[in-house]
Protein backbone atom coordinates (compact mmCIF):
# COMPACT_ATOMS: atom_id res chain seq x y z
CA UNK A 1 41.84 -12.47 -26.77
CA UNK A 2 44.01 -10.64 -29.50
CA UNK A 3 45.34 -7.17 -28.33
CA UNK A 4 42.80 -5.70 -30.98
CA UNK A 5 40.08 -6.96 -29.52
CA UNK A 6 41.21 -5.88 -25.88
CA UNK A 7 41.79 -2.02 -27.05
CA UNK A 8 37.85 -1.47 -28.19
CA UNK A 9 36.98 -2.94 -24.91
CA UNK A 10 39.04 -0.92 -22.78
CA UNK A 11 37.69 2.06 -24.99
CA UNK A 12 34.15 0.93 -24.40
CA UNK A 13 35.03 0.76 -20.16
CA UNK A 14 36.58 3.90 -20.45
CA UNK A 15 34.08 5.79 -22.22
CA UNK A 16 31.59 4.39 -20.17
CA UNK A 17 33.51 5.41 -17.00
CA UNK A 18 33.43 8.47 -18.28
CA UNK A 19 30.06 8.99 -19.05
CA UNK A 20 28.70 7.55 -16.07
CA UNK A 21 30.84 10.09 -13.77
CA UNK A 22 29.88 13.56 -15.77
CA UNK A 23 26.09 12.06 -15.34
CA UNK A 24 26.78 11.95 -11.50
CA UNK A 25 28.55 15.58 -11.49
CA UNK A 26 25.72 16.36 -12.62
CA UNK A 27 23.22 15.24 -10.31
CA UNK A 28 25.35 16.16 -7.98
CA UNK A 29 24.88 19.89 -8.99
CA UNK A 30 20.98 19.75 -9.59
CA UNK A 31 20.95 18.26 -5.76
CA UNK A 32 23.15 21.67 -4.62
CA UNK A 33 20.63 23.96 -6.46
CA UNK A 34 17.63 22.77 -5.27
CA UNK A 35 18.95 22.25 -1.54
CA UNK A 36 20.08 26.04 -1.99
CA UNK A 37 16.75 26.47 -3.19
CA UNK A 38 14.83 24.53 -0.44
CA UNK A 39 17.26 26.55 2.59
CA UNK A 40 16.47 30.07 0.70
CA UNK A 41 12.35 29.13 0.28
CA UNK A 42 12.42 28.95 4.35
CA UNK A 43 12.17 32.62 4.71
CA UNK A 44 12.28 33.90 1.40
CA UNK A 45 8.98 32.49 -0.59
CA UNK A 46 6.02 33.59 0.20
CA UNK A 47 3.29 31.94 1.32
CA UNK A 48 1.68 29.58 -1.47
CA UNK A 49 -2.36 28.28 -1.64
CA UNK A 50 -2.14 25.16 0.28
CA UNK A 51 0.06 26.50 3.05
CA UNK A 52 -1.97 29.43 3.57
CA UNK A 53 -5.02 27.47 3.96
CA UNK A 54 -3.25 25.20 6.29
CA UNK A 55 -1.83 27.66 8.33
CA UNK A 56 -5.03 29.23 8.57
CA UNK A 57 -7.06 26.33 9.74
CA UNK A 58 -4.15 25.51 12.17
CA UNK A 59 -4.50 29.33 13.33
CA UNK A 60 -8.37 28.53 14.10
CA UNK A 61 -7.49 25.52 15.83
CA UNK A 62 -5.21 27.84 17.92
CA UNK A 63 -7.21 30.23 18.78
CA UNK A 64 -10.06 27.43 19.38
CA UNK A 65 -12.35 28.83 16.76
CA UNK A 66 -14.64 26.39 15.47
CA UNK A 67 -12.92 24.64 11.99
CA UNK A 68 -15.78 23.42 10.46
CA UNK A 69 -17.91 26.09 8.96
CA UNK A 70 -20.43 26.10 6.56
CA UNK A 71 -19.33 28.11 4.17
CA UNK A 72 -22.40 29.69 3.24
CA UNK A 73 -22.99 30.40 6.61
CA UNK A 74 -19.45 32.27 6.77
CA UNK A 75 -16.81 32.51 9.97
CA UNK A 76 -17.76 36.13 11.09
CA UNK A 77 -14.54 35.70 13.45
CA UNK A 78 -12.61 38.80 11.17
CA UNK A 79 -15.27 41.45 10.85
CA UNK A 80 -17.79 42.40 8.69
CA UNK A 81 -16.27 40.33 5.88
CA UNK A 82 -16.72 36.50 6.80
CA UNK A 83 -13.85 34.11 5.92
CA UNK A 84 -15.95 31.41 3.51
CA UNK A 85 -13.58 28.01 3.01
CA UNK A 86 -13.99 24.27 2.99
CA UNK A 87 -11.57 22.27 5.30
CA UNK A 88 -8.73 21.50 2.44
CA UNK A 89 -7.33 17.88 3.93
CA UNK A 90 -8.14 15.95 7.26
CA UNK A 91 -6.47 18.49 9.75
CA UNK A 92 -3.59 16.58 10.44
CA UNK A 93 -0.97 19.01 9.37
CA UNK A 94 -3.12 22.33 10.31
CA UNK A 95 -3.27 20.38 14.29
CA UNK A 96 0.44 20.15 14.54
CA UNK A 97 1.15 23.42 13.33
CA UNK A 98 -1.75 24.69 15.39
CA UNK A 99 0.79 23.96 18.50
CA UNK A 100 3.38 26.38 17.29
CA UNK A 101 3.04 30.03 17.75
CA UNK A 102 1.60 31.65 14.93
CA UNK A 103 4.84 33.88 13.97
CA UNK A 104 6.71 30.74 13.57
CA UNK A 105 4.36 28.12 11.86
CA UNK A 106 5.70 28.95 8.60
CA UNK A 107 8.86 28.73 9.17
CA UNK A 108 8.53 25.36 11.53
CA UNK A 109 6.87 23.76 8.96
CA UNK A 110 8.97 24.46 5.95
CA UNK A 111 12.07 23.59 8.18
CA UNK A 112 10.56 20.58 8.51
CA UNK A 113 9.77 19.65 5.55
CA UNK A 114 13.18 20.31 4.31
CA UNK A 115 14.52 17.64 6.77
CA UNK A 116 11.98 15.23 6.43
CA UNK A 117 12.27 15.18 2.38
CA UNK A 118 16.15 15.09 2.07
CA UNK A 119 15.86 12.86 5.46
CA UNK A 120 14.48 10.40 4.08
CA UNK A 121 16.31 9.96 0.87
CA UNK A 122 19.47 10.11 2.99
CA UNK A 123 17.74 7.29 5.08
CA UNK A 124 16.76 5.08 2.07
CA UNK A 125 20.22 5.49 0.25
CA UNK A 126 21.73 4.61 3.58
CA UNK A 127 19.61 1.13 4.48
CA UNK A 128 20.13 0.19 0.87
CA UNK A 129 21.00 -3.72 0.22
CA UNK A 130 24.94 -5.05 -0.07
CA UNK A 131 26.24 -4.19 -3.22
CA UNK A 132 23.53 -1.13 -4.02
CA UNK A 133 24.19 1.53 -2.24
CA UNK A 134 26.60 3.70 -4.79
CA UNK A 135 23.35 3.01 -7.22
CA UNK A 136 21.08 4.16 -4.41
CA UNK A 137 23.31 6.77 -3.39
CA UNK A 138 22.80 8.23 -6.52
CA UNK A 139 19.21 7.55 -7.13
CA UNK A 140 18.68 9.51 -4.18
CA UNK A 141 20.75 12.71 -5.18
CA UNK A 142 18.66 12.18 -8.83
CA UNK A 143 15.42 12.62 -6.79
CA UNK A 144 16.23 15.01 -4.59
CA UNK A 145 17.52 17.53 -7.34
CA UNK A 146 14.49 17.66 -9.07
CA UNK A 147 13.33 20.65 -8.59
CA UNK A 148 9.97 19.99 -9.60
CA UNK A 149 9.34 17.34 -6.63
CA UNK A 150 11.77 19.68 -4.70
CA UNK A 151 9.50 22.69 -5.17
CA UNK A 152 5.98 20.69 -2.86
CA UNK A 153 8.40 18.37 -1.10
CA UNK A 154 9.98 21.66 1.17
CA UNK A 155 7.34 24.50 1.55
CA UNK A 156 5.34 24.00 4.52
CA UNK A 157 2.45 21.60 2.87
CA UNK A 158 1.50 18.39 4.80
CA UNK A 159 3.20 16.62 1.28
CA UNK A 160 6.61 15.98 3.35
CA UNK A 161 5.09 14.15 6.30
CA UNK A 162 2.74 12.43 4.72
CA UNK A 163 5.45 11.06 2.38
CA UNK A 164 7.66 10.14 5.36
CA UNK A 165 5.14 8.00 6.54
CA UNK A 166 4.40 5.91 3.45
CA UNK A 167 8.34 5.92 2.49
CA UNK A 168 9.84 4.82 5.63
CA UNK A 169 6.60 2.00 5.58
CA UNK A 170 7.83 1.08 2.32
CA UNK A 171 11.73 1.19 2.93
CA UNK A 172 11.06 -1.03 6.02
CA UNK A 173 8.54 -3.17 4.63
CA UNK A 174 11.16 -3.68 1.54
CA UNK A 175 14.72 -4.06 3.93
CA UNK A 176 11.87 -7.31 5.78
CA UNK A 177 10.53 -8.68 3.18
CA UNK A 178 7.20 -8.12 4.38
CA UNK A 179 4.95 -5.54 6.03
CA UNK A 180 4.96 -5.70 9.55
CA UNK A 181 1.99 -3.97 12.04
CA UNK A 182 4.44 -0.81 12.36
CA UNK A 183 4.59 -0.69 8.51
CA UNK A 184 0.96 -0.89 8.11
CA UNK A 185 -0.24 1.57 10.78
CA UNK A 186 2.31 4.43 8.75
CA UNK A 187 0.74 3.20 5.39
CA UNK A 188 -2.91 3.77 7.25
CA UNK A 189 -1.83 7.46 8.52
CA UNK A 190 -0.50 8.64 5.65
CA UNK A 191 -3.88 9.69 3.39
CA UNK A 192 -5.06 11.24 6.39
CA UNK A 193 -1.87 13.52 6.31
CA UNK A 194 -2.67 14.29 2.26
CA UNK A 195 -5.22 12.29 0.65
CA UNK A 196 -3.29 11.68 -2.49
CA UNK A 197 -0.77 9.28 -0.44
CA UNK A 198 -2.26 5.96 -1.44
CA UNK A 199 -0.12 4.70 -3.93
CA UNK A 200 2.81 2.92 -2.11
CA UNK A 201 0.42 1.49 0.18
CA UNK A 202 -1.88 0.38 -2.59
CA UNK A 203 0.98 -1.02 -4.30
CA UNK A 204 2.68 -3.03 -1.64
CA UNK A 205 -0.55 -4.42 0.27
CA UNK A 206 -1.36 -5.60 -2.99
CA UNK A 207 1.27 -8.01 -3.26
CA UNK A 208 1.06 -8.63 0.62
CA UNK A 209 -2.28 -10.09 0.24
CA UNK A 210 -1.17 -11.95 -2.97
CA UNK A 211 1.28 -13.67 -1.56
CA UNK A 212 -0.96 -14.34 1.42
CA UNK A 213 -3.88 -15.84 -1.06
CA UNK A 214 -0.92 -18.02 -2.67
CA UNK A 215 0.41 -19.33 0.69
CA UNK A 216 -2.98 -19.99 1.89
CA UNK A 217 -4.21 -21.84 -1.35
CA UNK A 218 -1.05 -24.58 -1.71
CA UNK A 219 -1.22 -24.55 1.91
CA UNK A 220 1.58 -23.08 4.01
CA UNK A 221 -0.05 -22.08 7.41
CA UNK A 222 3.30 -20.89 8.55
CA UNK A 223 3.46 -16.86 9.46
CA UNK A 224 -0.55 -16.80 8.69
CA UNK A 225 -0.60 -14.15 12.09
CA UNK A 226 2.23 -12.24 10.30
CA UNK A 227 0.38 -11.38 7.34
CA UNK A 228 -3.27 -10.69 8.77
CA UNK A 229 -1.48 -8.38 11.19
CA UNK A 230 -0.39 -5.53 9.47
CA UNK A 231 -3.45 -5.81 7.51
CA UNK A 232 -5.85 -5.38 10.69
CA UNK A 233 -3.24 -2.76 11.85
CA UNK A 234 -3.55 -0.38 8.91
CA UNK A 235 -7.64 -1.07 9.12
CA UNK A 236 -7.70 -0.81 13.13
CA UNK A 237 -5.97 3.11 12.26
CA UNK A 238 -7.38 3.82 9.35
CA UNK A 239 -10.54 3.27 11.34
CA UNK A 240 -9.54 5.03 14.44
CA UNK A 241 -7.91 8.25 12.52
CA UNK A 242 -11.90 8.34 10.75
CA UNK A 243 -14.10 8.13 13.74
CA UNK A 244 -11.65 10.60 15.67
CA UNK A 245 -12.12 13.07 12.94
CA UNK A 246 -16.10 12.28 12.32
CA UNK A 247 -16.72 13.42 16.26
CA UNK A 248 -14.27 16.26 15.76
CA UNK A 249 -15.91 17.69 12.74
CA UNK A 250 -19.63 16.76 14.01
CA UNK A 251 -19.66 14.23 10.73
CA UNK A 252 -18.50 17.15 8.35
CA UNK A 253 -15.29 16.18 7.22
CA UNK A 254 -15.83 14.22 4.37
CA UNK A 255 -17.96 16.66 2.58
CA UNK A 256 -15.44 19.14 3.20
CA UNK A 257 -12.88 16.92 2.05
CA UNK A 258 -14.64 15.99 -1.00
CA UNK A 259 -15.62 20.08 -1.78
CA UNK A 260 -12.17 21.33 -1.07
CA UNK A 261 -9.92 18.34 -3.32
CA UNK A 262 -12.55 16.66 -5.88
CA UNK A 263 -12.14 19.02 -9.35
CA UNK A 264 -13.52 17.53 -12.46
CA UNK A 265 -10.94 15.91 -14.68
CA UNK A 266 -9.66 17.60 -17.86
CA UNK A 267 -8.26 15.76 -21.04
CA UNK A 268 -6.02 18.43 -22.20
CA UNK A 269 -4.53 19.26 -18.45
CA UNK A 270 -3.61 15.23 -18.23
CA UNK A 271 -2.09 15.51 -21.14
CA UNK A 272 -0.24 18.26 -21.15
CA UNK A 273 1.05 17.00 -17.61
CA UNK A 274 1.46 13.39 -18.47
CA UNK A 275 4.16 14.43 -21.20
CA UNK A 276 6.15 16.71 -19.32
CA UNK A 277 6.13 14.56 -16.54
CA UNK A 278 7.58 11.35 -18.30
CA UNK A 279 10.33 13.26 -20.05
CA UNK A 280 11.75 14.00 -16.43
CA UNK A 281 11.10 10.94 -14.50
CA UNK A 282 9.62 8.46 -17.09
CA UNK A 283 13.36 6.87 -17.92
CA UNK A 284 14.61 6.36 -14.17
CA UNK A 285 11.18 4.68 -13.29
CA UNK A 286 11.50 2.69 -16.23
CA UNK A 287 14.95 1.13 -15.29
CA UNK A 288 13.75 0.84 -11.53
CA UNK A 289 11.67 -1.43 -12.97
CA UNK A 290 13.47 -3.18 -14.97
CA UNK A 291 16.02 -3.72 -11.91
CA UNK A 292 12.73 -5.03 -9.76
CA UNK A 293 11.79 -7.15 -12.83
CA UNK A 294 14.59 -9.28 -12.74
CA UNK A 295 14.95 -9.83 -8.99
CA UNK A 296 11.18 -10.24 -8.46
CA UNK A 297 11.72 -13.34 -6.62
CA UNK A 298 12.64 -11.63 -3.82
CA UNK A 299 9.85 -10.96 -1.15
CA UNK A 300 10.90 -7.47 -0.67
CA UNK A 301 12.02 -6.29 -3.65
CA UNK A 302 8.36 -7.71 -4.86
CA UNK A 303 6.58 -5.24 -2.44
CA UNK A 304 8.72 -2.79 -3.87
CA UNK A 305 7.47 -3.34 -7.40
CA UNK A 306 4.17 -3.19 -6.61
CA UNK A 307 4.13 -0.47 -4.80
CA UNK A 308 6.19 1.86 -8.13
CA UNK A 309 3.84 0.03 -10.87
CA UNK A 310 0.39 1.44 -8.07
CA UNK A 311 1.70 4.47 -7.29
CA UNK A 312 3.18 4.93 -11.31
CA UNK A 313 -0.51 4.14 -11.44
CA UNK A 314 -2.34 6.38 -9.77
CA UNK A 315 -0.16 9.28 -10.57
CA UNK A 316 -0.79 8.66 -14.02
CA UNK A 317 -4.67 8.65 -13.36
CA UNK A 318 -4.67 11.74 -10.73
CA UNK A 319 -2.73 13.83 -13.17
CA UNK A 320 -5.65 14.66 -14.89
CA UNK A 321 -7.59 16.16 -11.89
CA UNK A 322 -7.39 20.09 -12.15
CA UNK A 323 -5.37 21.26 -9.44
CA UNK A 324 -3.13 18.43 -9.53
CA UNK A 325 0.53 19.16 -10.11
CA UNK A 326 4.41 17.61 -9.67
CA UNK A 327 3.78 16.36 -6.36
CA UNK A 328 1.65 13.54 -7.31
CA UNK A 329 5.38 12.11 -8.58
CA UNK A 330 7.01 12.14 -5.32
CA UNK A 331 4.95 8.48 -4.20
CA UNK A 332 6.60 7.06 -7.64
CA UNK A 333 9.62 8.57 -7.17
CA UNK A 334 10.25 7.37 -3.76
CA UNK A 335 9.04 3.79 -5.00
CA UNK A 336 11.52 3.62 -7.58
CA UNK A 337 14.46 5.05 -4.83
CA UNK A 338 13.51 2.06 -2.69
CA UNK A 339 13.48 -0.59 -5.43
CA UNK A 340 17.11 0.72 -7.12
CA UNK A 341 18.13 0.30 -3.51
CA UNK A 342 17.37 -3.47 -3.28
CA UNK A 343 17.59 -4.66 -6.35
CA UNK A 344 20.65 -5.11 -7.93
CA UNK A 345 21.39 -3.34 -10.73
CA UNK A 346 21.64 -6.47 -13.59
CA UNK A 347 24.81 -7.66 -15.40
CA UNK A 348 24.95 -5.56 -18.63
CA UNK A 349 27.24 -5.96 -21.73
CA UNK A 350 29.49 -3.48 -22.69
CA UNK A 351 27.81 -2.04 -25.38
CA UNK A 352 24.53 -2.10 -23.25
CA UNK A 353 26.66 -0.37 -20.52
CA UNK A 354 27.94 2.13 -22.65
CA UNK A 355 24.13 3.33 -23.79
CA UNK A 356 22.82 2.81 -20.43
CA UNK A 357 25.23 5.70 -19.32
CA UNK A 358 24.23 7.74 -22.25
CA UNK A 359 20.99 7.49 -21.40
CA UNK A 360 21.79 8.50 -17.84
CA UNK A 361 24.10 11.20 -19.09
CA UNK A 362 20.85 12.89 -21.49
CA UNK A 363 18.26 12.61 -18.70
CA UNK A 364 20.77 14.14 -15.42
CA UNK A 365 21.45 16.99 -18.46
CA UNK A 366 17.47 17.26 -19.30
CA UNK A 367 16.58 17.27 -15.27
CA UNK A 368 19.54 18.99 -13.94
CA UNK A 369 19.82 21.97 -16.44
CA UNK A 370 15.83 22.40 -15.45
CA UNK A 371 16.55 22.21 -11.85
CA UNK A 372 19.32 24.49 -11.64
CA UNK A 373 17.76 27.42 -13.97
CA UNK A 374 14.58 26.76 -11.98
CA UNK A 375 15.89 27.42 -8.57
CA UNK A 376 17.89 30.23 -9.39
CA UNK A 377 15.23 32.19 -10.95
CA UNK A 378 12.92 31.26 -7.85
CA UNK A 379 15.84 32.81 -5.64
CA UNK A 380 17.08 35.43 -7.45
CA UNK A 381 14.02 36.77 -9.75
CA UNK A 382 10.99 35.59 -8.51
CA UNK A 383 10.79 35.75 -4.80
CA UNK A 384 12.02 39.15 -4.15
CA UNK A 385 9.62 40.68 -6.71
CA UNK A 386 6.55 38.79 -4.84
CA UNK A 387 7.98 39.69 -1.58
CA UNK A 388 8.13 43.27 -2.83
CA UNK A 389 4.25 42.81 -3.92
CA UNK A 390 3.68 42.05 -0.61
CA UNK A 391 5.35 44.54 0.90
CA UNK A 392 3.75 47.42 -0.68
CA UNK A 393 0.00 46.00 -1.21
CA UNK A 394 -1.35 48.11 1.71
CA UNK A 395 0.66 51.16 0.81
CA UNK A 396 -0.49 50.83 -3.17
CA UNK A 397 -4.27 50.41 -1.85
CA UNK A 398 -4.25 52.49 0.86
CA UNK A 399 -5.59 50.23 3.19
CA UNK A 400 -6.08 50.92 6.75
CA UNK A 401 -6.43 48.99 10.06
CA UNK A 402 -9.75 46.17 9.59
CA UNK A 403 -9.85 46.97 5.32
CA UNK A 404 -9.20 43.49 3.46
CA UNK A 405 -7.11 42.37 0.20
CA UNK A 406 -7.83 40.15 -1.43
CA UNK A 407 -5.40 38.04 -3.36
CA UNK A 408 -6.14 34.76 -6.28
CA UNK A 409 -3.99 32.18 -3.61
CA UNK A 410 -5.01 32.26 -0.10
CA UNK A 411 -1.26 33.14 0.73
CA UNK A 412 -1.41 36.04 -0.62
CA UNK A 413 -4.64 37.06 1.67
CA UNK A 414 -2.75 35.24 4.89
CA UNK A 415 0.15 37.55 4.31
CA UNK A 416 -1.74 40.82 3.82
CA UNK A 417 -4.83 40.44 5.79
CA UNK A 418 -3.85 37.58 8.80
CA UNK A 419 -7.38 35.30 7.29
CA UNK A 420 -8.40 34.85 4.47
CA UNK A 421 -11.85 35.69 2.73
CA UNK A 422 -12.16 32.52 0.27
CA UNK A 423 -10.59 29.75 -1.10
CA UNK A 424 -10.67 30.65 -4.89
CA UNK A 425 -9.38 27.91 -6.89
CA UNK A 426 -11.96 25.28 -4.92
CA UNK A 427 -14.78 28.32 -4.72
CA UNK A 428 -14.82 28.87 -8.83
CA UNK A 429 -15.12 24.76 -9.66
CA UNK A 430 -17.93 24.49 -7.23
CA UNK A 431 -19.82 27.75 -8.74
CA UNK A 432 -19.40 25.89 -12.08
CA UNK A 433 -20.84 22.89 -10.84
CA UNK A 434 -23.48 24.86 -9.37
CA UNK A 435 -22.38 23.49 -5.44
CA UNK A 436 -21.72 27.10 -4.13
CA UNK A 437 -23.48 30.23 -4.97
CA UNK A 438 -21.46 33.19 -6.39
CA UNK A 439 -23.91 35.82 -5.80
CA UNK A 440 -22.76 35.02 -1.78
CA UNK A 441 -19.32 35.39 -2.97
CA UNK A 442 -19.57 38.64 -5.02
CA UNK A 443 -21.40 40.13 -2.20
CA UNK A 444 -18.47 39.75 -0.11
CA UNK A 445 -16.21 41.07 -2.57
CA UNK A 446 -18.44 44.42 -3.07
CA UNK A 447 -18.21 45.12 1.26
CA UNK A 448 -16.42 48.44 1.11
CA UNK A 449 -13.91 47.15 3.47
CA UNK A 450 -12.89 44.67 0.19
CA UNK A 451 -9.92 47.61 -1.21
CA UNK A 452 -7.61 45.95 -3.01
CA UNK A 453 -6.89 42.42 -4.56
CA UNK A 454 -2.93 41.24 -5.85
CA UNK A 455 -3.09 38.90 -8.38
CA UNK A 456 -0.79 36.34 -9.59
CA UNK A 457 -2.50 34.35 -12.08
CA UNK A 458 -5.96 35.67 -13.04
CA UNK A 459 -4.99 39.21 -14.58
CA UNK A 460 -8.13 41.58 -14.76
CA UNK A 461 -6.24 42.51 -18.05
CA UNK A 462 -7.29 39.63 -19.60
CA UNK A 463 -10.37 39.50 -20.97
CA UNK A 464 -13.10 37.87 -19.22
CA UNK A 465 -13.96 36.03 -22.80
CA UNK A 466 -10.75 33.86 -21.93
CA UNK A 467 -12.02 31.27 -19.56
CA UNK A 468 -9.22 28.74 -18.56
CA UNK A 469 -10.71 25.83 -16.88
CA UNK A 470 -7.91 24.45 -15.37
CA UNK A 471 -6.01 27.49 -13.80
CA UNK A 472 -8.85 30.07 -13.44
CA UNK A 473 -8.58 31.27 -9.53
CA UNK A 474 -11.89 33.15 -10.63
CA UNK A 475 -15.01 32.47 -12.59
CA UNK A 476 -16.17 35.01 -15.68
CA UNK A 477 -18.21 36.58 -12.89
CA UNK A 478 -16.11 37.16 -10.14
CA UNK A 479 -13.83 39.06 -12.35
CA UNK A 480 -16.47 41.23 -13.84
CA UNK A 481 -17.06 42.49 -11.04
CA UNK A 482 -12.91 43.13 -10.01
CA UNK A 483 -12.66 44.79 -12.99
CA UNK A 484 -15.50 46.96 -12.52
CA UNK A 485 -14.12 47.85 -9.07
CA UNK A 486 -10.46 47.82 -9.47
CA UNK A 487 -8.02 49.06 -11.12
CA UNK A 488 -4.24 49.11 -11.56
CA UNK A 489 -1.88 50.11 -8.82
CA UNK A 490 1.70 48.17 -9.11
CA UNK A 491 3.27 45.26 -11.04
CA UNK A 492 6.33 43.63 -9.34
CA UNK A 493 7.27 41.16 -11.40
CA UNK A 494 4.50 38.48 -12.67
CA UNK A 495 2.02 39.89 -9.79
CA UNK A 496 0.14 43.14 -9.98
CA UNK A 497 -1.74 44.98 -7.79
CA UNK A 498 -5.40 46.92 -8.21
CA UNK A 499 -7.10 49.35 -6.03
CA UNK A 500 -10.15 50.81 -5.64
CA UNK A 501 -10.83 52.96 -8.74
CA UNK A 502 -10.80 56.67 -7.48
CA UNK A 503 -9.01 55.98 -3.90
């Protein structure tokens, strides 16, 4: 080759070195904020919806209060105001927590949850094939800074564990070549951590049984045992986990389940959320994929492949459920971490090279600039001003020992009041769907032991014309009647406080 040709080439390597490493600086840096972020949320967020509910069911559980209520019956455990809530997941998460004393549950579980998320994409980038493990290495930095998986991965929700258990299935299904009985039982335990866990399972069983169909029909009786195992495994728990919590909950669990997760879908939510979505993971799933693709003749790195195209899948479909948000990602995300780190990344031409680090260079840019602005304004701007809300609720409403706040996420009421009254965002779909009546609900809220409510989302400023289905924490009615009662005390930040008008 002529020493012209040579110098382009050695350009092209160069620039593509070069490329390649300010894309990894950068994903290095969107890792260090959100780890910053995740070590500062321990203490410093407050409490969000799910993890108040959570840590009040596991509270019950402590205190061996009865979990299943009817909720128009009401828990009269508090006082005159009863605590009116559907069971929000099979009580996994809420039982663990349950054995850890009540002042430290919080921070237990977010701790955690912090280990167990960056854990485990530590543990996948480390098991990673020969000859992938720089490429997984980085994957797993490019996951873990994204703050928006980051932000449900780390804050006490059963999200972490139940993502443990379906990525460590996956990772050693993947590293074997096949799913083994341990594999299968984590796969099984995983929805009854959090529901929404189904995809890698879905994904990888899926091929499991393919391959088993294939065997069987050109007739390869070898390792038949091996493959109906795992399968009667994940069944034989799946099973068990069901019938333990049917005599737990006296058969109740399932409706409560189905009350507490099952909003309608909305068109405009989906795709509002599908878009965002894809412009911060849509690329890296795409080449995962297109690394399976080509080594698809390998056993595991077939599992692998059907698990990301499931659980690409399913988050795709769930997004359009109101009340579902970022963490419906983490399944695909941890898919395409496993497959990056067993497939090998294919040969590529220089020119090919040099755009496939471009590419990486615009998305760790688009995703790390997000990440880092993200969870510095969490840190630094948003959490102090909510703490601060918190702080000075009782003071602003002049609330006294047995009076109640209440508060649009059940952290907020947690916080203030140590129960809470209602779940809203669950409470206002079923009113509109006519499976829960409001008039209960607004009597509670008139009990003059009801003096104050802090409100992060659902403003009484706004007028009660404005209906948004998919983020309303209360119905038209509900705030009627705040606004009738309440009015303005404090604004720290986004979240304001009312109080009794007059008090």
């Amino acid at each position: 080759m002529s020493p012209a040709a040579i110098a382009p080439a050695d350009a092209a390597r160069r620039a593509t070195r070069a490329i390649g490493g300010a894309a990894t600086a950068l994903v290095v840096a969107a890792l260090a904020a959100t780890v910053i972020y995740a070590v500062g949320a321990v203490m410093g967020r407050p409490l969000d919806t799910v993890e108040g509910e959570v840590l009040f069911e596991a509270e019950r559980i402590r205190r061996g209060l009865p979990l299943y209520v009817d909720p128009t019956m009401g828990a009269f455990d508090y006082g005159p105001v009863p605590a009116r809530y559907y069971v929000l997941y099979p009580p996994v998460w809420s039982w663990l927590l349950s054995h850890v004393p009540a002042y430290l549950a919080a921070p237990v579980a977010r701790v955690f949850d912090v280990v167990a998320w960056f854990g485990l994409l530590a543990w996948i980038a480390a098991r990673a094939a020969a000859g992938c493990r720089s490429t997984a290495a980085v994957g797993a930095a490019f996951v873990g800074g994204v703050y928006t998986l980051t932000l449900f991965a780390v804050t006490g929700r059963p999200d972490a564990l139940a993502v443990l258990l379906a990525g460590l299935a996956l990772e050693r299904s993947v590293r074997k070549g096949r799913i083994d009985v341990p594999a299968g039982m984590m796969f099984a335990l995983a929805p009854f951590v959090k529901p929404n866990v189904v995809g890698l399972a879905a994904g990888a069983f899926l091929v499991h049984v393919t391959v088993a169909v294939r065997a069987q029909w050109q007739g390869l009786e070898a390792g038949r045992g091996h493959r109906l195992a795992p399968l009667v495994a994940a069944l034989g728990t799946a099973s068990g986990m069901a019938l333990a919590l049917h005599v737990a909950s006296g058969g109740a669990w399932v409706g409560h389940l189905l009350r507490s997760t099952a909003q309608p879908l909305s068109f405009p939510l989906w795709r509002d959320q599908v878009a965002s979505r894809t412009t911060f993971l849509g690329a890296p799933f795409a080449f995962a994929a297109w690394c399976g693709w080509r080594r698809r003749a390998e056993p595991g790195v077939r599992l692998a492949l059907g698990a990301l195209g499931a659980s690409v899948g399913w988050a795709v479909f769930a997004l359009g459920k109101i009340g579902s948000a970022g963490n419906y990602c983490i399944e695909p995300a941890l898919a395409a971490l496993v497959l990056i780190a067993h497939a090998h990344v294919p040969p590529v031409r220089k020119r090919g090279a040099l755009a496939l680090a471009a590419l990486a260079l615009g998305q760790a840019l688009w995703d790390g600039v997000a990440s880092v602005r993200s969870s510095y304004e969490e840190l630094v701007t948003r959490f102090p001003a909510e703490q601060r809300a918190l702080s000075h609720a009782r003071l602003a409403c002049s609330a006294g020992a047995g009076d109640v706040i209440l508060g649009d996420e059940t952290g907020i009421e947690l916080s203030l009041d140590g129960r809470i009254v209602a779940t809203p965002f669950q409470m206002t779909h079923l009113a509109r769907r006519d499976l829960y009546p409001t008039d209960l609900w607004i009597a509670d809220v008139r009990r003059p032991e009801v003096v104050g409510v802090v409100m992060e989302d659902d403003l009484l400023e706004r007028p009660l014309s404005e209906v948004s289905l998919e983020h309303d924490r209360f119905g038209p009615e509900l705030r009627a009647v705040l606004r009738e009662r309440f009015e303005l005390a404090e604004t720290n930040g986004d979240w304001r406080t009312y109080r009794l008008r007059g008090r």
